[in-house]
PDB file of N, CA and C in Angstrom:
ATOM      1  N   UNK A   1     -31.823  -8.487  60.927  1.00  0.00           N
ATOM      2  CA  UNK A   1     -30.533  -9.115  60.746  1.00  0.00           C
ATOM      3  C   UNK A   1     -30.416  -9.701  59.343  1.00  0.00           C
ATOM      4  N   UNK A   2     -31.431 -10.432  58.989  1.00  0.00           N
ATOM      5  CA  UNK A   2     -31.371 -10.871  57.742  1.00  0.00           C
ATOM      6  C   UNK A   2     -31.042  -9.779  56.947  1.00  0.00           C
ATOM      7  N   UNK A   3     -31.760  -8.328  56.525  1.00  0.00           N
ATOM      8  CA  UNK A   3     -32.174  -7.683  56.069  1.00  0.00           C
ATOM      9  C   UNK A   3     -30.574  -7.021  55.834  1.00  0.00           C
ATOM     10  N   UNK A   4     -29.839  -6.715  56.523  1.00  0.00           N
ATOM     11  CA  UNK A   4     -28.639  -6.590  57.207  1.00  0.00           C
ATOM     12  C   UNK A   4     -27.400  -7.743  56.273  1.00  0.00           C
ATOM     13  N   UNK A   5     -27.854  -8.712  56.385  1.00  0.00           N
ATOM     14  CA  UNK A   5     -26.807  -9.433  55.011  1.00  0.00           C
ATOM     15  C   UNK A   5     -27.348  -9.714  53.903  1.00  0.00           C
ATOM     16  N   UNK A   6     -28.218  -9.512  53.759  1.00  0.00           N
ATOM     17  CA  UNK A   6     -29.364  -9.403  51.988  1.00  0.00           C
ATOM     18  C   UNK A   6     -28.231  -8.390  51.957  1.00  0.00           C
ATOM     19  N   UNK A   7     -28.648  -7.002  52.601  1.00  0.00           N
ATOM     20  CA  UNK A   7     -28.193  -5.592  51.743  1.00  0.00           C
ATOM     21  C   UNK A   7     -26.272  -5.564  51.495  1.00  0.00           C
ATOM     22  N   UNK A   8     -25.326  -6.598  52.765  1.00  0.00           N
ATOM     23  CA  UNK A   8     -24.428  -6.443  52.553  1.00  0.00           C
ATOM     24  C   UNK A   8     -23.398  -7.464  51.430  1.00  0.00           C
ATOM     25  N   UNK A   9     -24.214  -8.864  50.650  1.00  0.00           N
ATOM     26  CA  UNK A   9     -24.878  -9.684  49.272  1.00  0.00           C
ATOM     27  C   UNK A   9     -24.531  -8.834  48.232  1.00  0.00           C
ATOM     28  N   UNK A  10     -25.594  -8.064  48.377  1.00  0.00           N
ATOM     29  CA  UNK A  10     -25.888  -7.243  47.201  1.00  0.00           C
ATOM     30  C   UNK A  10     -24.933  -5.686  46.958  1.00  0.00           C
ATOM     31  N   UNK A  11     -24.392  -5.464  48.098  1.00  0.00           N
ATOM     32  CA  UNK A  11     -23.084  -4.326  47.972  1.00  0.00           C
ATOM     33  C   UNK A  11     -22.000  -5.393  47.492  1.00  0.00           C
ATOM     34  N   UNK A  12     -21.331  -6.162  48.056  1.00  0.00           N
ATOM     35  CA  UNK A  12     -20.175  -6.756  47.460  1.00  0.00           C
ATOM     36  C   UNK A  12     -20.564  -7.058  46.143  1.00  0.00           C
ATOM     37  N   UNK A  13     -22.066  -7.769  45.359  1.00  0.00           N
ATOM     38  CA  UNK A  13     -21.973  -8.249  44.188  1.00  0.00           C
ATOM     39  C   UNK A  13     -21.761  -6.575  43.145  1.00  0.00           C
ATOM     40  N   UNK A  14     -22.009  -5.918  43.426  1.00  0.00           N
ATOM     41  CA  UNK A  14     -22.112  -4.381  42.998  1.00  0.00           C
ATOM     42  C   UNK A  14     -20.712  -4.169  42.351  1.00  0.00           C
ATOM     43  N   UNK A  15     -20.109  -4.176  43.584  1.00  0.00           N
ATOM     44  CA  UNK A  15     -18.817  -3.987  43.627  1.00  0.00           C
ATOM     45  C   UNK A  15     -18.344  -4.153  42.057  1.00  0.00           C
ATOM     46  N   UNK A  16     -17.381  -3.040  41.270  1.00  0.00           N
ATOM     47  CA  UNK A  16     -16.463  -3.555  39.998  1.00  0.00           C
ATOM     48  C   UNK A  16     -15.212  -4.934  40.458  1.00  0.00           C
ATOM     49  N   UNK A  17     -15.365  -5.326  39.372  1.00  0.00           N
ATOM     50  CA  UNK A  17     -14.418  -6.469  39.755  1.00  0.00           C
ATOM     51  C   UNK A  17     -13.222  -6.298  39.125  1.00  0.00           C
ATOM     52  N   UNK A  18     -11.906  -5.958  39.193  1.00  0.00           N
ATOM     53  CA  UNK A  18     -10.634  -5.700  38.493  1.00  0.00           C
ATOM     54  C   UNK A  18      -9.879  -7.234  37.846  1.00  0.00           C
ATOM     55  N   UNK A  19      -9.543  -6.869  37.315  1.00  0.00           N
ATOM     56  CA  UNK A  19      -8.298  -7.852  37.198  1.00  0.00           C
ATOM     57  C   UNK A  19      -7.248  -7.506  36.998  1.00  0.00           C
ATOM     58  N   UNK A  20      -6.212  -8.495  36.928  1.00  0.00           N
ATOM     59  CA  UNK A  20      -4.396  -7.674  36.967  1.00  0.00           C
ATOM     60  C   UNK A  20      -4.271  -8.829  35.468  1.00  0.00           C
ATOM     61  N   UNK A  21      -3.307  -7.716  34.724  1.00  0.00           N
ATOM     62  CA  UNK A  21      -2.195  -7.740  33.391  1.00  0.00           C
ATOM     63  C   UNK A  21      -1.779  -8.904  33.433  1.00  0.00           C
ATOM     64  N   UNK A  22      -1.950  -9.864  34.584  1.00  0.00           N
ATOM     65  CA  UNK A  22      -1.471 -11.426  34.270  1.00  0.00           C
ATOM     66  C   UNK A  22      -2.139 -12.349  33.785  1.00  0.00           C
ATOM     67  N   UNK A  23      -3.542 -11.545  33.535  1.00  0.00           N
ATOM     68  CA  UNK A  23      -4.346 -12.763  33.082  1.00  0.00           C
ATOM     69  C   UNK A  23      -4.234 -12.593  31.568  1.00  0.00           C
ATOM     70  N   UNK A  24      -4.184 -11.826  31.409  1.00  0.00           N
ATOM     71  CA  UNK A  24      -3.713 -11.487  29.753  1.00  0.00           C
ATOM     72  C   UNK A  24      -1.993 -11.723  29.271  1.00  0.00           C
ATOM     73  N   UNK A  25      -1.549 -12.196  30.057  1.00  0.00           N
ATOM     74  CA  UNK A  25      -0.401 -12.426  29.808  1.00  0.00           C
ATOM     75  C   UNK A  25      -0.235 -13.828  29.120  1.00  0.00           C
ATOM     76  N   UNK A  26       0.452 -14.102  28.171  1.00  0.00           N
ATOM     77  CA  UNK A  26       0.764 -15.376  27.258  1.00  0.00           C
ATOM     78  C   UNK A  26       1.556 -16.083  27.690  1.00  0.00           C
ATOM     79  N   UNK A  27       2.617 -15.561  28.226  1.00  0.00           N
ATOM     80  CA  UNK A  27       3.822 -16.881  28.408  1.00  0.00           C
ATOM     81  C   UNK A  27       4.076 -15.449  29.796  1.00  0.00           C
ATOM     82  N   UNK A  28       5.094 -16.764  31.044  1.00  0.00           N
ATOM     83  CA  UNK A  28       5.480 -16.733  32.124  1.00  0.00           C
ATOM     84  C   UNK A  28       6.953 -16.391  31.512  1.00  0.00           C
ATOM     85  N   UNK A  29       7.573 -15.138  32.613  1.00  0.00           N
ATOM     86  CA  UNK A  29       9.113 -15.098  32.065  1.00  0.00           C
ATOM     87  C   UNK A  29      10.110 -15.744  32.336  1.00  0.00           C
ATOM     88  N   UNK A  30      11.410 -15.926  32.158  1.00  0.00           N
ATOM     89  CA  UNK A  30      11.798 -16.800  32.044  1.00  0.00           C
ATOM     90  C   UNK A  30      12.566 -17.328  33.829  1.00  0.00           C
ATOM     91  N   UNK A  31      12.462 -18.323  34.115  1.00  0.00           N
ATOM     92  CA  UNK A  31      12.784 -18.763  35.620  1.00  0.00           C
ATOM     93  C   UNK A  31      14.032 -18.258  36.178  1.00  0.00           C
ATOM     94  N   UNK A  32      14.973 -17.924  35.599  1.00  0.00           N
ATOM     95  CA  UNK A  32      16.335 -17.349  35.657  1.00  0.00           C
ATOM     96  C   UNK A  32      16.147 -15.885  36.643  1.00  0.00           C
ATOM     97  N   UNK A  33      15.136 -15.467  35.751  1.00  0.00           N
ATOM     98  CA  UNK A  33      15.255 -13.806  36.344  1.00  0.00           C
ATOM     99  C   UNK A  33      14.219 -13.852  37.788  1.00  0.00           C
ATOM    100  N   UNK A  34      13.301 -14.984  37.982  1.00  0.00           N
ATOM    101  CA  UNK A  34      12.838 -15.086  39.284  1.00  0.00           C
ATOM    102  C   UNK A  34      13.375 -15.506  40.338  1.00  0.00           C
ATOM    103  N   UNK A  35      14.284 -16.268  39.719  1.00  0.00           N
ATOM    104  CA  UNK A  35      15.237 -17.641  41.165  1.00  0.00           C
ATOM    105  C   UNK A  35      16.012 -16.480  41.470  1.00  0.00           C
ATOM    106  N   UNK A  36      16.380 -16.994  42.915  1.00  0.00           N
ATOM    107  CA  UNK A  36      17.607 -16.616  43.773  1.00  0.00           C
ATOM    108  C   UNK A  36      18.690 -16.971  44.865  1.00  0.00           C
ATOM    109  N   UNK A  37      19.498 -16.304  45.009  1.00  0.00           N
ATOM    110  CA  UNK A  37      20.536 -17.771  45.617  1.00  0.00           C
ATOM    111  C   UNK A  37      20.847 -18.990  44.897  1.00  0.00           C
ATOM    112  N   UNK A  38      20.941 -20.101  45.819  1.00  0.00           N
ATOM    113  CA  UNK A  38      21.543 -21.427  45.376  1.00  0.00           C
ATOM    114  C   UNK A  38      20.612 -21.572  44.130  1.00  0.00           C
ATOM    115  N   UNK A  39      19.279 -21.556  44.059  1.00  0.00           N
ATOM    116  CA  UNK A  39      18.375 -22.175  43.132  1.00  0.00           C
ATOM    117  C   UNK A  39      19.464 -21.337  42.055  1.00  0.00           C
ATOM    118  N   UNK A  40      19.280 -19.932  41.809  1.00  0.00           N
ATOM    119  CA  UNK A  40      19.892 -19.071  40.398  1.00  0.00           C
ATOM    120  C   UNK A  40      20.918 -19.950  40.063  1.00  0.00           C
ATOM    121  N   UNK A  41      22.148 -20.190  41.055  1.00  0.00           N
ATOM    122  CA  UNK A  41      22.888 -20.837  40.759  1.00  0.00           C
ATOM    123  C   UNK A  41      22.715 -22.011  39.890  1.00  0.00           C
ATOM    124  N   UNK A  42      21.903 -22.786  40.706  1.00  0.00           N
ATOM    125  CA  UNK A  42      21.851 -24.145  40.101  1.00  0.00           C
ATOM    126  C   UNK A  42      21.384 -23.826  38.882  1.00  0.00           C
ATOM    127  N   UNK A  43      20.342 -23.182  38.148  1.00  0.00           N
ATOM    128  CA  UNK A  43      20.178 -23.075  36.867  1.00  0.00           C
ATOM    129  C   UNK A  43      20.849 -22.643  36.270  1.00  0.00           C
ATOM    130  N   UNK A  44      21.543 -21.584  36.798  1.00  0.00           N
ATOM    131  CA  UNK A  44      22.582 -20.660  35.577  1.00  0.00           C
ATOM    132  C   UNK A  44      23.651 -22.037  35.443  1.00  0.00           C
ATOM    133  N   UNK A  45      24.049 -23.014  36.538  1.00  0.00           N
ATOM    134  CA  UNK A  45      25.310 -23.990  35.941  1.00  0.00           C
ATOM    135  C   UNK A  45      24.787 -24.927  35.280  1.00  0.00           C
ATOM    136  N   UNK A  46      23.289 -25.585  35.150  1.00  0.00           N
ATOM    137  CA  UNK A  46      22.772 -26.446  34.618  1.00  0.00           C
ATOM    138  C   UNK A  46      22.448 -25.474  33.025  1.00  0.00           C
ATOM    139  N   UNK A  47      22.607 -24.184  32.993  1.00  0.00           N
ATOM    140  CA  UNK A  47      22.425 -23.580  31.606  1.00  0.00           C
ATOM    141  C   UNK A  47      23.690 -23.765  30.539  1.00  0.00           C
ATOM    142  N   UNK A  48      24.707 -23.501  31.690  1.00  0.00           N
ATOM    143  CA  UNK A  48      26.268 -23.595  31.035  1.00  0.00           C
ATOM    144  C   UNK A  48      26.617 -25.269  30.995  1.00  0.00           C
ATOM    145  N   UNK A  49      25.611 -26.074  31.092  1.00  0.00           N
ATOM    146  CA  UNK A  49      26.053 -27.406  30.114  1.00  0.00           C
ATOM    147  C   UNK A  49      26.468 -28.316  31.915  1.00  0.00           C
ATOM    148  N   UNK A  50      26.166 -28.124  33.009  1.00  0.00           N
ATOM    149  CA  UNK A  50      26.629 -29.138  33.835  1.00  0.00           C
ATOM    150  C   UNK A  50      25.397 -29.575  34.070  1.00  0.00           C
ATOM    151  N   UNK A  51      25.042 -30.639  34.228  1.00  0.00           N
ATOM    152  CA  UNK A  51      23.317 -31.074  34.330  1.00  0.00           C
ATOM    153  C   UNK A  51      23.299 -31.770  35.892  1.00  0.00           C
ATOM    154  N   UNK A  52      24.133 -31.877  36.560  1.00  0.00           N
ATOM    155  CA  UNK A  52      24.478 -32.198  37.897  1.00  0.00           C
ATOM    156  C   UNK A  52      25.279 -31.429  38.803  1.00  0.00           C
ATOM    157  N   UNK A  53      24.915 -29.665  39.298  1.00  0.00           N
ATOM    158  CA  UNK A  53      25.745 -29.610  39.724  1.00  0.00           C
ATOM    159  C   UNK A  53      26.214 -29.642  41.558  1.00  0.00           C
ATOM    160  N   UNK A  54      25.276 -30.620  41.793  1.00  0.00           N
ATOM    161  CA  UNK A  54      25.546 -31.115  42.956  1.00  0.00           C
ATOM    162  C   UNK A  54      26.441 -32.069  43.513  1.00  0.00           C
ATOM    163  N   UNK A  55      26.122 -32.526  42.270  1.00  0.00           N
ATOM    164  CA  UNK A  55      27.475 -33.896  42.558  1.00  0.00           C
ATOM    165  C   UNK A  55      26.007 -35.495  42.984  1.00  0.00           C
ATOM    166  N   UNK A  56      25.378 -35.457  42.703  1.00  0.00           N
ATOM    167  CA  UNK A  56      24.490 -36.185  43.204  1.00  0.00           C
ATOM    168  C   UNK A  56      24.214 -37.497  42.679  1.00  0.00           C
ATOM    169  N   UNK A  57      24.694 -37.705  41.539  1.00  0.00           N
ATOM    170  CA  UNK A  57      24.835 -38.619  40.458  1.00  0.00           C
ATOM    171  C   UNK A  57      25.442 -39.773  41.394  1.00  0.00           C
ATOM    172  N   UNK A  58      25.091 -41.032  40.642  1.00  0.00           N
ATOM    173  CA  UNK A  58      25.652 -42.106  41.198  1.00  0.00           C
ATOM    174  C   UNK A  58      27.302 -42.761  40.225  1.00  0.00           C
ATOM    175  N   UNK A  59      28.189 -42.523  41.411  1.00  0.00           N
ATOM    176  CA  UNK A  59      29.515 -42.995  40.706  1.00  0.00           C
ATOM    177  C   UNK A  59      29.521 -44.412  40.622  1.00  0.00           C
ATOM    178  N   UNK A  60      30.660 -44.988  39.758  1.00  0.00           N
ATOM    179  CA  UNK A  60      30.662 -46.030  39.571  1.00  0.00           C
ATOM    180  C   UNK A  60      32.140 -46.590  40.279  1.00  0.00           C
ATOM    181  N   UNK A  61      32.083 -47.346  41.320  1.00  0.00           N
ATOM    182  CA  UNK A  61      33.370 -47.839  41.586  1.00  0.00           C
ATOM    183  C   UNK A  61      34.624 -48.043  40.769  1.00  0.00           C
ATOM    184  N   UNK A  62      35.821 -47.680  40.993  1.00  0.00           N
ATOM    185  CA  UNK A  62      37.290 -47.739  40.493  1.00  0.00           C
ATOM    186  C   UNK A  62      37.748 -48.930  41.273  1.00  0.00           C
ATOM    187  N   UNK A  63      39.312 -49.393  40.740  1.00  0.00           N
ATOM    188  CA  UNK A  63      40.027 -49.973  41.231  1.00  0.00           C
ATOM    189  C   UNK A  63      39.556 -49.891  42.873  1.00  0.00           C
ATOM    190  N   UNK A  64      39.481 -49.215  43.648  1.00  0.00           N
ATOM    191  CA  UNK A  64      39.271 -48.914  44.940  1.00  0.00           C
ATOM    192  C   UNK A  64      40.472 -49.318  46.073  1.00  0.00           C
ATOM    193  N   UNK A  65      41.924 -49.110  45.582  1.00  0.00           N
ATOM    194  CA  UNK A  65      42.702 -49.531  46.454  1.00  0.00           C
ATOM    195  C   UNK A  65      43.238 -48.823  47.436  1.00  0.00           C
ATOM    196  N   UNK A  66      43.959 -48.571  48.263  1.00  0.00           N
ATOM    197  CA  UNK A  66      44.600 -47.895  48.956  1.00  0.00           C
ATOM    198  C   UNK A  66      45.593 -46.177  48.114  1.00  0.00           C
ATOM    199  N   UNK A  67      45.910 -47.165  47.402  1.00  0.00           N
ATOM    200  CA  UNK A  67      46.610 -46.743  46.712  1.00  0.00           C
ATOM    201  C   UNK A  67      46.399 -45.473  45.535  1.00  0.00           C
ATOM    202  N   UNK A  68      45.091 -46.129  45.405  1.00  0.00           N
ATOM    203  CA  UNK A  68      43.961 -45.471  44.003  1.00  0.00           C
ATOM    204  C   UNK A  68      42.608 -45.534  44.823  1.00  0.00           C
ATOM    205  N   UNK A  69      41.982 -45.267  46.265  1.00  0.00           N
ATOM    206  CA  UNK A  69      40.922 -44.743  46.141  1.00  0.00           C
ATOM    207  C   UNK A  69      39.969 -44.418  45.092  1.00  0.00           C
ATOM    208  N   UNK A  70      38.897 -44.040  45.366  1.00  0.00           N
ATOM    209  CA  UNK A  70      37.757 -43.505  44.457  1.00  0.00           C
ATOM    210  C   UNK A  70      37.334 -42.362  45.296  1.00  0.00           C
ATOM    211  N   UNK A  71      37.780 -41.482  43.953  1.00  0.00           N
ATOM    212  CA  UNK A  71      37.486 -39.655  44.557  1.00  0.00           C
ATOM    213  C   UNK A  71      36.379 -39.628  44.761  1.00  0.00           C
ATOM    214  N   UNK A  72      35.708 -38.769  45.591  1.00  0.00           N
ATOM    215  CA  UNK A  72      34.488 -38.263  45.658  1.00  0.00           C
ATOM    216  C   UNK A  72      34.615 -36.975  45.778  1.00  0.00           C
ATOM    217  N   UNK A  73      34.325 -36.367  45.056  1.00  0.00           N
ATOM    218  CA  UNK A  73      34.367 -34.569  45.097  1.00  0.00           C
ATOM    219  C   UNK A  73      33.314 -34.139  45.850  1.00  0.00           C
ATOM    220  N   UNK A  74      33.790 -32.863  46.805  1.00  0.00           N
ATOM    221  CA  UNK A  74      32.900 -32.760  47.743  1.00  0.00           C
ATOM    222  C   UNK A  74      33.311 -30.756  48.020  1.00  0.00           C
ATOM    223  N   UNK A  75      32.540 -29.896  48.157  1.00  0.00           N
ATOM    224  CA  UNK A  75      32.622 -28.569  48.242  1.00  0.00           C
ATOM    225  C   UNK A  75      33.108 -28.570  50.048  1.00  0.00           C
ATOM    226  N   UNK A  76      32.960 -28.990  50.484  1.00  0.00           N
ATOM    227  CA  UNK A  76      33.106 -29.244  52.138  1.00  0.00           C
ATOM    228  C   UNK A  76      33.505 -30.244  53.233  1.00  0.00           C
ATOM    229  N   UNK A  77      33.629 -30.335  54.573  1.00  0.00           N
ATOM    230  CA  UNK A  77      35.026 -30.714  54.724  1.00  0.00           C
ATOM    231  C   UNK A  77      34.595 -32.239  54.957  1.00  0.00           C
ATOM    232  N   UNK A  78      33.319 -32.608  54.833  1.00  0.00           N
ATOM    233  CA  UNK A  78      33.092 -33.423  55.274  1.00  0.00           C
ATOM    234  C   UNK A  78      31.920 -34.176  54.271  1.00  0.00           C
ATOM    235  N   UNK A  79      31.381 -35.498  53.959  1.00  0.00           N
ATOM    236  CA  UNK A  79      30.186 -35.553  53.093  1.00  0.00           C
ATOM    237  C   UNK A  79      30.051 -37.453  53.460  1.00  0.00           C
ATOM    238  N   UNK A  80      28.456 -37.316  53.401  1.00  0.00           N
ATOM    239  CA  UNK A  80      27.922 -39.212  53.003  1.00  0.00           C
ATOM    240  C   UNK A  80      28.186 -39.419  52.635  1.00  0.00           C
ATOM    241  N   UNK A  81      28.710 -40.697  52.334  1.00  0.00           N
ATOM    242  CA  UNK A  81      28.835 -41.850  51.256  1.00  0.00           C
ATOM    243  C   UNK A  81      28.000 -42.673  51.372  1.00  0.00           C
ATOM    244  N   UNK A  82      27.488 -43.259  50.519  1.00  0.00           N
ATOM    245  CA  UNK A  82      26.714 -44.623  50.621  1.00  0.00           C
ATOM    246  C   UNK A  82      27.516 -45.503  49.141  1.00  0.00           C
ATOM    247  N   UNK A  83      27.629 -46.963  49.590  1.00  0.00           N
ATOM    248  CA  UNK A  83      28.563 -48.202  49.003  1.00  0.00           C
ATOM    249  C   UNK A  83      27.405 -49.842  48.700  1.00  0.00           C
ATOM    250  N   UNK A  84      26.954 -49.704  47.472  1.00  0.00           N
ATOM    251  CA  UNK A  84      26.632 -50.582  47.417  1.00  0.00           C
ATOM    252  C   UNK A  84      27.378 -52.101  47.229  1.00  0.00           C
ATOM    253  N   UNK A  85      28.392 -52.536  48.182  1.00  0.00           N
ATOM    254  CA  UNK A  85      29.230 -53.434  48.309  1.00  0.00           C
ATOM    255  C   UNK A  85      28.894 -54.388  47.035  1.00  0.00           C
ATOM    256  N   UNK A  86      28.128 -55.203  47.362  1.00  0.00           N
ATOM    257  CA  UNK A  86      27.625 -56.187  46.278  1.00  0.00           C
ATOM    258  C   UNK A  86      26.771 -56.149  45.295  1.00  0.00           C
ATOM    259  N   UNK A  87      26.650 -56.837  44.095  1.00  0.00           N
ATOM    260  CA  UNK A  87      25.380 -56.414  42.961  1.00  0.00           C
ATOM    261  C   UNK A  87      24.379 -56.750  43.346  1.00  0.00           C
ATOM    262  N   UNK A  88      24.026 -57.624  44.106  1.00  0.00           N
ATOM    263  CA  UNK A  88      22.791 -57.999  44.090  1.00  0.00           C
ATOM    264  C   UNK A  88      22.594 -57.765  45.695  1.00  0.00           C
ATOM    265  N   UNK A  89      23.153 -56.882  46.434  1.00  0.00           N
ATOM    266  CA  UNK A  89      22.731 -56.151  47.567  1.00  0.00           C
ATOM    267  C   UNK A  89      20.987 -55.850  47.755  1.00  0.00           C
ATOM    268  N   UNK A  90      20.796 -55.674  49.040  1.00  0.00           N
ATOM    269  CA  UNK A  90      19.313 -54.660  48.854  1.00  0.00           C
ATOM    270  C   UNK A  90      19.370 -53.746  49.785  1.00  0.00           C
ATOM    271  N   UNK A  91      20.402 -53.552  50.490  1.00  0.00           N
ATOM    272  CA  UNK A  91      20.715 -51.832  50.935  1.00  0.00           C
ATOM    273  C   UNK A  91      22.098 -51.580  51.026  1.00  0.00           C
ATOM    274  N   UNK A  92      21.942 -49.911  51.384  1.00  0.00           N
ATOM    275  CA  UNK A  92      23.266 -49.504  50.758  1.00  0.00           C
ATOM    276  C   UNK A  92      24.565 -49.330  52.327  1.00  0.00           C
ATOM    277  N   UNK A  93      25.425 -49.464  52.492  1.00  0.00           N
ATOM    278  CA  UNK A  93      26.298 -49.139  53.311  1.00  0.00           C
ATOM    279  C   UNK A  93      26.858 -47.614  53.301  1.00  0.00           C
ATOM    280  N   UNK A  94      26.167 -47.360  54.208  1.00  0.00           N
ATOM    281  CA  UNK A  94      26.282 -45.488  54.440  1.00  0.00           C
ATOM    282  C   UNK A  94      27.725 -45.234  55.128  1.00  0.00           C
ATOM    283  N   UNK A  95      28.572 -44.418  54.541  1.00  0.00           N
ATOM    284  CA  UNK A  95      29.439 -43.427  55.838  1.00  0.00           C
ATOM    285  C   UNK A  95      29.739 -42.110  55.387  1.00  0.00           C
ATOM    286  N   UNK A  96      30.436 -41.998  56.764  1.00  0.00           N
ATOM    287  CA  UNK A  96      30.890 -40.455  56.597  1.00  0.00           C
ATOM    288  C   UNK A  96      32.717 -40.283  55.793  1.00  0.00           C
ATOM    289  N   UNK A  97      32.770 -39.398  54.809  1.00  0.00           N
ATOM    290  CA  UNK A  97      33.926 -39.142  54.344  1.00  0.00           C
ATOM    291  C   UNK A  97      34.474 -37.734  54.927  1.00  0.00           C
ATOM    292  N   UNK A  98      35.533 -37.375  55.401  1.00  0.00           N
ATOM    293  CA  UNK A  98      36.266 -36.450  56.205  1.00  0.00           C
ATOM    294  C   UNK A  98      37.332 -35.837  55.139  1.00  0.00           C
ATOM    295  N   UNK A  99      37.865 -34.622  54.904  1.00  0.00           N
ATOM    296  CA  UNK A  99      38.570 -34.313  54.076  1.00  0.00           C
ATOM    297  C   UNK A  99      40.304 -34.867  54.785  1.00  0.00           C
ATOM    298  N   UNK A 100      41.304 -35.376  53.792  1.00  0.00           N
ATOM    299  CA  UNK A 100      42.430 -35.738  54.088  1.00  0.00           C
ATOM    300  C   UNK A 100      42.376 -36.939  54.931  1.00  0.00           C
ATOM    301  N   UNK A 101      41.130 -37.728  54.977  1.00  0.00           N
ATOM    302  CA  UNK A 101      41.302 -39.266  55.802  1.00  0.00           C
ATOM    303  C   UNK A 101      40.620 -39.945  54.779  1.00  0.00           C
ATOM    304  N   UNK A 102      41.026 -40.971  54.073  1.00  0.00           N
ATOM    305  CA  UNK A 102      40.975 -41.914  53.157  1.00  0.00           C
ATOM    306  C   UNK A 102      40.083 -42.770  53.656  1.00  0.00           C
ATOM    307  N   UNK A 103      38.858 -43.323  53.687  1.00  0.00           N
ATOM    308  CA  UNK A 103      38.441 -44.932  54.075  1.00  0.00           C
ATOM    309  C   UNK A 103      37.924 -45.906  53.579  1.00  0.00           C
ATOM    310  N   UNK A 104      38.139 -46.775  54.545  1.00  0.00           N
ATOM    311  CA  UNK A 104      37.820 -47.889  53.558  1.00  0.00           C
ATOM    312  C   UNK A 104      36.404 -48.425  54.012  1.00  0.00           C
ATOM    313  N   UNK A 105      35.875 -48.773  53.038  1.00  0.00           N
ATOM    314  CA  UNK A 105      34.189 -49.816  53.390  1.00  0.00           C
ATOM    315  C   UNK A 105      34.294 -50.832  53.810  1.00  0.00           C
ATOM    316  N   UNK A 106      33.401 -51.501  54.275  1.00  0.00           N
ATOM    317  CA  UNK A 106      33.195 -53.058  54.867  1.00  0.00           C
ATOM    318  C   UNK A 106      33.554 -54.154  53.881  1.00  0.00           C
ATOM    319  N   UNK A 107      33.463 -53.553  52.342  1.00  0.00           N
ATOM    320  CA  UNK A 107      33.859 -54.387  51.297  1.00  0.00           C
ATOM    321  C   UNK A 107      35.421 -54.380  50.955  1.00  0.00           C
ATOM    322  N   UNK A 108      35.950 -53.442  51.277  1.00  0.00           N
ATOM    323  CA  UNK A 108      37.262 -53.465  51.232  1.00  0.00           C
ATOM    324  C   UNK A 108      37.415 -52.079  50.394  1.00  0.00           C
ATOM    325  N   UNK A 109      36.326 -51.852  49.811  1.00  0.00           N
ATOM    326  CA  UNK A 109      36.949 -50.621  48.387  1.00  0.00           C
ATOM    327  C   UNK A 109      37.303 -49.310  49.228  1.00  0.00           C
ATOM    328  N   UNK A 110      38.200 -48.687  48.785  1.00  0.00           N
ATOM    329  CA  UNK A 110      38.846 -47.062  49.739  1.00  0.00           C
ATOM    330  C   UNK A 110      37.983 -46.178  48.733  1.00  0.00           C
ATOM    331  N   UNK A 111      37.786 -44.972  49.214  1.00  0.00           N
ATOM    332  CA  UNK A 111      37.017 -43.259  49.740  1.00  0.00           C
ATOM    333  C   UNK A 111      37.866 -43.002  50.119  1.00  0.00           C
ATOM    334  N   UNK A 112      37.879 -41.451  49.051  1.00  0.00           N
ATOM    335  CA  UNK A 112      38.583 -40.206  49.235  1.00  0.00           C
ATOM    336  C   UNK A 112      38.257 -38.922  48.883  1.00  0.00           C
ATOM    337  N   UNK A 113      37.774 -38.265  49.676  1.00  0.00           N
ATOM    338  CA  UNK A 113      36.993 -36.852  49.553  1.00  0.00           C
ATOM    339  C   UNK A 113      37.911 -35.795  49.072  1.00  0.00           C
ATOM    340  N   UNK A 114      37.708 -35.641  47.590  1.00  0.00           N
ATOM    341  CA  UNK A 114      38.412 -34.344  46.939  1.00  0.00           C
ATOM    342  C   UNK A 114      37.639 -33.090  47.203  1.00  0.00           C
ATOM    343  N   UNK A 115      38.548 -31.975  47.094  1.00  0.00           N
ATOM    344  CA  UNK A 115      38.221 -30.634  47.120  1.00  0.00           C
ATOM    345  C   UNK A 115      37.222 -30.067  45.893  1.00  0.00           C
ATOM    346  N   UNK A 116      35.984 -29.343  45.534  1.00  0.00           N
ATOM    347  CA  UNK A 116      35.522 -29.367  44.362  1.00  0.00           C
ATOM    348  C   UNK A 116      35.055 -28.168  44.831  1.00  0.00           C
ATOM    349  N   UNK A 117      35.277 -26.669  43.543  1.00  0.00           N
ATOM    350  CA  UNK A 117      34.882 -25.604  44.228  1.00  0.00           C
ATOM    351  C   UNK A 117      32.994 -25.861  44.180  1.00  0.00           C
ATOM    352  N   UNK A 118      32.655 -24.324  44.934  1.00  0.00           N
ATOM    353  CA  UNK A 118      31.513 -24.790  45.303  1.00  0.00           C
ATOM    354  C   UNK A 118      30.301 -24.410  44.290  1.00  0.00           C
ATOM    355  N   UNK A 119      29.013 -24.288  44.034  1.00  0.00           N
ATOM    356  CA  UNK A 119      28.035 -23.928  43.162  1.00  0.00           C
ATOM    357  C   UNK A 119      27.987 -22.705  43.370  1.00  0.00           C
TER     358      UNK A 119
END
């Protein structure tokens, strides 16, 4: 038995060892031509100069009235909000925004989910 993995040791070390054209390769190509779907997307719009195109960024409250809401652009019919009511808060007041229903937060400020085409 021994004798049996000594000899089968010494066949694998035998063995030629190959390598593949990537180890000699200098530079990786460029990420564009590997991604696909949403990812392609997201780079090809972050190439053309939008560096957010999720929308993910943190807005800064408006007037917030009835009247003058604060848009939130949204690709779909529905999206989170989170409202940091006060400055010196330590969590955030989450809701849901609905397309064509305006609301208002616990602080008083109004949400309004605009149409934004999609990525």
């Amino acid at each position: 038995m021994a004798s049996l993995c000594g000899r089968m040791v010494l066949a694998a070390a035998k063995r030629n060892v190959t390598y593949t054209p990537v180890r000699f390769c200098k530079m990786m190509n460029d990420p564009i031509e590997h991604a696909t779907g949403i990812e392609k997307r997201e780079l090809l719009a972050k190439q053309a100069g939008n560096p957010d195109p999720f929308d993910m960024r943190v807005f800064k409250r408006g007037p917030g009235t009835k009247d003058s809401p604060n848009l939130i652009p949204s690709a779909f019919d529905a999206r989170l909000v989170g409202c940091v009511c006060e400055e010196d808060q330590t969590y955030v007041q989450w809701m849901w925004l609905h397309q064509g229903h305006p609301k208002r937060c616990e602080c008083g400020h109004w949400f309004k989910l605009v149409e934004k085409a999609p990525v």
